[in-house]
C-alpha atoms as a PDB file:
ATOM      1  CA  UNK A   1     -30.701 -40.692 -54.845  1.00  0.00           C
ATOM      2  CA  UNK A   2     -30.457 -37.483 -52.468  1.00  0.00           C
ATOM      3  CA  UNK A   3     -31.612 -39.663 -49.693  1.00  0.00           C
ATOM      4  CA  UNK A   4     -28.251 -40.379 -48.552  1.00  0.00           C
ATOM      5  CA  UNK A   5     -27.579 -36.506 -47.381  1.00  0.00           C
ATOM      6  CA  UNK A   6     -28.690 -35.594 -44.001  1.00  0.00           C
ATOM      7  CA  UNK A   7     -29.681 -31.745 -44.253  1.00  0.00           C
ATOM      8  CA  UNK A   8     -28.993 -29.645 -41.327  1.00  0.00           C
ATOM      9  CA  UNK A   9     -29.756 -26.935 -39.635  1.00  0.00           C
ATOM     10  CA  UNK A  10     -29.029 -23.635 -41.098  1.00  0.00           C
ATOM     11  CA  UNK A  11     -29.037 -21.747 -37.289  1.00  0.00           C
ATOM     12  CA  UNK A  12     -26.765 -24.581 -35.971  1.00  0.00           C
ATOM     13  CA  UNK A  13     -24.496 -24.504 -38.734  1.00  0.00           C
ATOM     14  CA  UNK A  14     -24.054 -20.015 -38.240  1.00  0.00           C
ATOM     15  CA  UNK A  15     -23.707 -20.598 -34.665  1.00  0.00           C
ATOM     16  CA  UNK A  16     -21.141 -23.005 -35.089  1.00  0.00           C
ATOM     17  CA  UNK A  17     -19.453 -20.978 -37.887  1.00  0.00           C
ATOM     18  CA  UNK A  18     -19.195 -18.115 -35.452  1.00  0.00           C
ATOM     19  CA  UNK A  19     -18.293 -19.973 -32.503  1.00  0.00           C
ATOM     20  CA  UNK A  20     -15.064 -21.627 -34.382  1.00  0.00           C
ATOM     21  CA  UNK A  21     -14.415 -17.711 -35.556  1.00  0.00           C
ATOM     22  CA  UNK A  22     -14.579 -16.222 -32.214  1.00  0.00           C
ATOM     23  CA  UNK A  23     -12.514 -19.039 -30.638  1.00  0.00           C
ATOM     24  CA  UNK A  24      -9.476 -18.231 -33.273  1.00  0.00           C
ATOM     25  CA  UNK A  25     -10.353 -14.451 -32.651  1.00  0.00           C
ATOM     26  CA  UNK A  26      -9.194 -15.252 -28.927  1.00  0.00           C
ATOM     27  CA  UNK A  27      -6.369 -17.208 -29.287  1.00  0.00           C
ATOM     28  CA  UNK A  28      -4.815 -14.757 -31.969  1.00  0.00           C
ATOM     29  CA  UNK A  29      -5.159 -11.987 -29.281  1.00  0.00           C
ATOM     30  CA  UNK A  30      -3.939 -14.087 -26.743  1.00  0.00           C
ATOM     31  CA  UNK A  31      -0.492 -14.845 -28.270  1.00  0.00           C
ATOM     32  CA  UNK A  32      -0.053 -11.019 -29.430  1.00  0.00           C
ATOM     33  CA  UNK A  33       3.476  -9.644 -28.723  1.00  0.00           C
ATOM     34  CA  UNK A  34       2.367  -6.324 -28.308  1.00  0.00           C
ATOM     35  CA  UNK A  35       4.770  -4.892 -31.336  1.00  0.00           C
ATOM     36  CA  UNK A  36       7.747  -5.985 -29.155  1.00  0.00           C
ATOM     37  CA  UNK A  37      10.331  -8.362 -28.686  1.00  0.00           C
ATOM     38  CA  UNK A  38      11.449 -10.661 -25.158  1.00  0.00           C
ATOM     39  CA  UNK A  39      14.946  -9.054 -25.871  1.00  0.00           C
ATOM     40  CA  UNK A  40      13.686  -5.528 -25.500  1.00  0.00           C
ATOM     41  CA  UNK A  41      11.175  -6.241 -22.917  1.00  0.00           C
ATOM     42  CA  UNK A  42      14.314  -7.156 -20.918  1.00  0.00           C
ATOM     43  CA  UNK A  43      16.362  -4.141 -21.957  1.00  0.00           C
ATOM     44  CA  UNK A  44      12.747  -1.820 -21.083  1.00  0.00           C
ATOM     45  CA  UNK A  45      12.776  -3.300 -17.523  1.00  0.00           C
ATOM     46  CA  UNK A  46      16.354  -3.384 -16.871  1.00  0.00           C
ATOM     47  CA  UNK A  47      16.450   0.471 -17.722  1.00  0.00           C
ATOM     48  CA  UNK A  48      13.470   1.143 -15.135  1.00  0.00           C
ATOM     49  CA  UNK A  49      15.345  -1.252 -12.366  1.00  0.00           C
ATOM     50  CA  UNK A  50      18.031   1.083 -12.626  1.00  0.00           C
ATOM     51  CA  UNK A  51      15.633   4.732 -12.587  1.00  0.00           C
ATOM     52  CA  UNK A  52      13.509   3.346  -9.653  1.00  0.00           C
ATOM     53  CA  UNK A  53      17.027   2.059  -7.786  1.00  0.00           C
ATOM     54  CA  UNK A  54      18.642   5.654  -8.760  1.00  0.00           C
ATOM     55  CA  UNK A  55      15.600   7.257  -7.445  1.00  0.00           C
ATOM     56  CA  UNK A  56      15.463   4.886  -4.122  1.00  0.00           C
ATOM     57  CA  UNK A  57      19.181   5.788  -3.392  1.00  0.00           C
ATOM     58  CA  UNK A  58      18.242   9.353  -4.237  1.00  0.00           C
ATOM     59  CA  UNK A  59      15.506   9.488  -1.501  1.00  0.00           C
ATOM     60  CA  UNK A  60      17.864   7.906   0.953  1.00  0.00           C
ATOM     61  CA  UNK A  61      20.468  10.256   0.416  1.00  0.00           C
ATOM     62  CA  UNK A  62      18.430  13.447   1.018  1.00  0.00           C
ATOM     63  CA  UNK A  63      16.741  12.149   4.236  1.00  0.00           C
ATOM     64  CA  UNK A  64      20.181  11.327   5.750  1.00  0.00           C
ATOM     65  CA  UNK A  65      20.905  14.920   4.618  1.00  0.00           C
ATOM     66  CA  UNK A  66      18.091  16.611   5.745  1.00  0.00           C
ATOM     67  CA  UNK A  67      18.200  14.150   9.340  1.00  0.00           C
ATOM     68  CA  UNK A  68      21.916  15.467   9.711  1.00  0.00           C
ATOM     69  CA  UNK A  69      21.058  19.252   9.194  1.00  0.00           C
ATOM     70  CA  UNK A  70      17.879  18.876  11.587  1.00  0.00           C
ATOM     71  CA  UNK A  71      19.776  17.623  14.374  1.00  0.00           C
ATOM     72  CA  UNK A  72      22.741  20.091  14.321  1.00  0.00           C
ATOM     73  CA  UNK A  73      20.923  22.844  15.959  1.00  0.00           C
ATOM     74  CA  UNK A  74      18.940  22.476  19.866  1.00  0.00           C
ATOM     75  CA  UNK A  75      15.315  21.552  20.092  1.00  0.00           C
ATOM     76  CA  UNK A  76      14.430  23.851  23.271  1.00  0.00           C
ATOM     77  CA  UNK A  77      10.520  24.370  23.277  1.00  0.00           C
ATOM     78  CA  UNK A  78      11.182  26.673  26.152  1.00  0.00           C
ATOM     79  CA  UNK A  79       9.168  26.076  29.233  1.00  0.00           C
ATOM     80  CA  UNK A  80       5.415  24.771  29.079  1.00  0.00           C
ATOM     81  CA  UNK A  81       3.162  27.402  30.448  1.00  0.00           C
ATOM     82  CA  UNK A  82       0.703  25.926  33.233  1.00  0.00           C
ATOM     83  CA  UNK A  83      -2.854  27.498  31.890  1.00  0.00           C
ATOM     84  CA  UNK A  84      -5.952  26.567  34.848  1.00  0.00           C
ATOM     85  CA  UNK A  85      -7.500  23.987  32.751  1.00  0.00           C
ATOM     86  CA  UNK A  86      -4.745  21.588  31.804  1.00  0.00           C
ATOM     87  CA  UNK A  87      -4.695  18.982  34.129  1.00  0.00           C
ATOM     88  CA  UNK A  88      -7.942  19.976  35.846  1.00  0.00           C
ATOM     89  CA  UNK A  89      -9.410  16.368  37.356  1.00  0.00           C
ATOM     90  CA  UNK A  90     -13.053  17.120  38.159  1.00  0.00           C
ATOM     91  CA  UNK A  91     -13.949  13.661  38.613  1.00  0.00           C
ATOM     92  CA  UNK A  92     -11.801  10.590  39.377  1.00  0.00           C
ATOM     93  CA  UNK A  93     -10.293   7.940  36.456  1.00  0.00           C
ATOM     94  CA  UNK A  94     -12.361   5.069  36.474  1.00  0.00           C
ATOM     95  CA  UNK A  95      -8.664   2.903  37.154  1.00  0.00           C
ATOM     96  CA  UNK A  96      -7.359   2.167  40.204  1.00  0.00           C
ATOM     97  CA  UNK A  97      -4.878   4.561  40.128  1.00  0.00           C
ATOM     98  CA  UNK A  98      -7.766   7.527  40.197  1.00  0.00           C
ATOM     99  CA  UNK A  99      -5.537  10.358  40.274  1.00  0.00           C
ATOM    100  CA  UNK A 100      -3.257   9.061  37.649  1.00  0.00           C
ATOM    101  CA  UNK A 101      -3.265   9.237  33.816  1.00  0.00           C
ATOM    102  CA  UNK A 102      -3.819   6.100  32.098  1.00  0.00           C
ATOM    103  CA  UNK A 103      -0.271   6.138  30.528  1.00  0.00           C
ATOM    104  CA  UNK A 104       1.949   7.710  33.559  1.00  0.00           C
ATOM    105  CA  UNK A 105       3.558   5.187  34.898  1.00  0.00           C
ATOM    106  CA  UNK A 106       5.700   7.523  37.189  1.00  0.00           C
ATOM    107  CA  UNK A 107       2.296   8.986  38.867  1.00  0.00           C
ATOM    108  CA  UNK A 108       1.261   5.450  39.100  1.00  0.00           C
ATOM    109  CA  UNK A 109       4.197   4.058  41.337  1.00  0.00           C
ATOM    110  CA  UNK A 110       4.259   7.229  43.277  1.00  0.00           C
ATOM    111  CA  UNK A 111       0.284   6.446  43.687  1.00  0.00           C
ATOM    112  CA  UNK A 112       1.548   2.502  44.653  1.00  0.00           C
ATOM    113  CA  UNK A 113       3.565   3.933  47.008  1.00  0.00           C
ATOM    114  CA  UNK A 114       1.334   5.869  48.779  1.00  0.00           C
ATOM    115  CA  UNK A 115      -1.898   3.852  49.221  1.00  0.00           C
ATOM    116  CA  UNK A 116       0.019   0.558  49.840  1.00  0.00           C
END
């Protein structure tokens, strides 16, 4: 007799059909060597180790170059002209040291000085 046969499912068995084909799918992809070899993967980054150290020492070399050339002449800015509003304090600093900028430590100890 056909009683013996369990019928299933034809949905489950599609879904399960495609399931075990997109599973192989991925691992084939996953394994892909990309139309190359390890041994010129190697030889491909060795040759750019060499460009990007070539073009490291290359940088290097032209700022020394240009550092040594900048500092062969004088850097004279000539003498600051004293314009009305620079350095105009209409109110005090809110610091102890009122009369002071916040970064002048030379007005500062000249201010210590003075009010101590």
């Amino acid at each position: 007799d056909g009683s013996c046969l369990i019928e299933e499912d034809p949905e489950k068995i599609m879904l399960s059909n495609l399931a075990r084909t997109a599973t192989r799918a991925v691992s084939r992809t996953a394994s892909r060597a990309m139309s190359s070899d390890a041994a010129e993967a190697a030889k491909e980054r060795k040759m750019w180790m060499v460009i990007s150290a070539g073009g490291a020492a290359l940088v290097v070399a032209m700022t020394g170059i240009q550092y040594n050339i900048h500092m062969q002449h004088e850097h004279s800015h000539g003498e600051r002209v004293q314009y009305p509003y620079v350095g105009k304090n209409v109110k005090k600093f809110p610091w102890a040291c009122y009369d002071c900028g916040l970064f002048d430590k030379e007005c500062q100890k000249q201010f210590r000085k003075e009010h101590a």
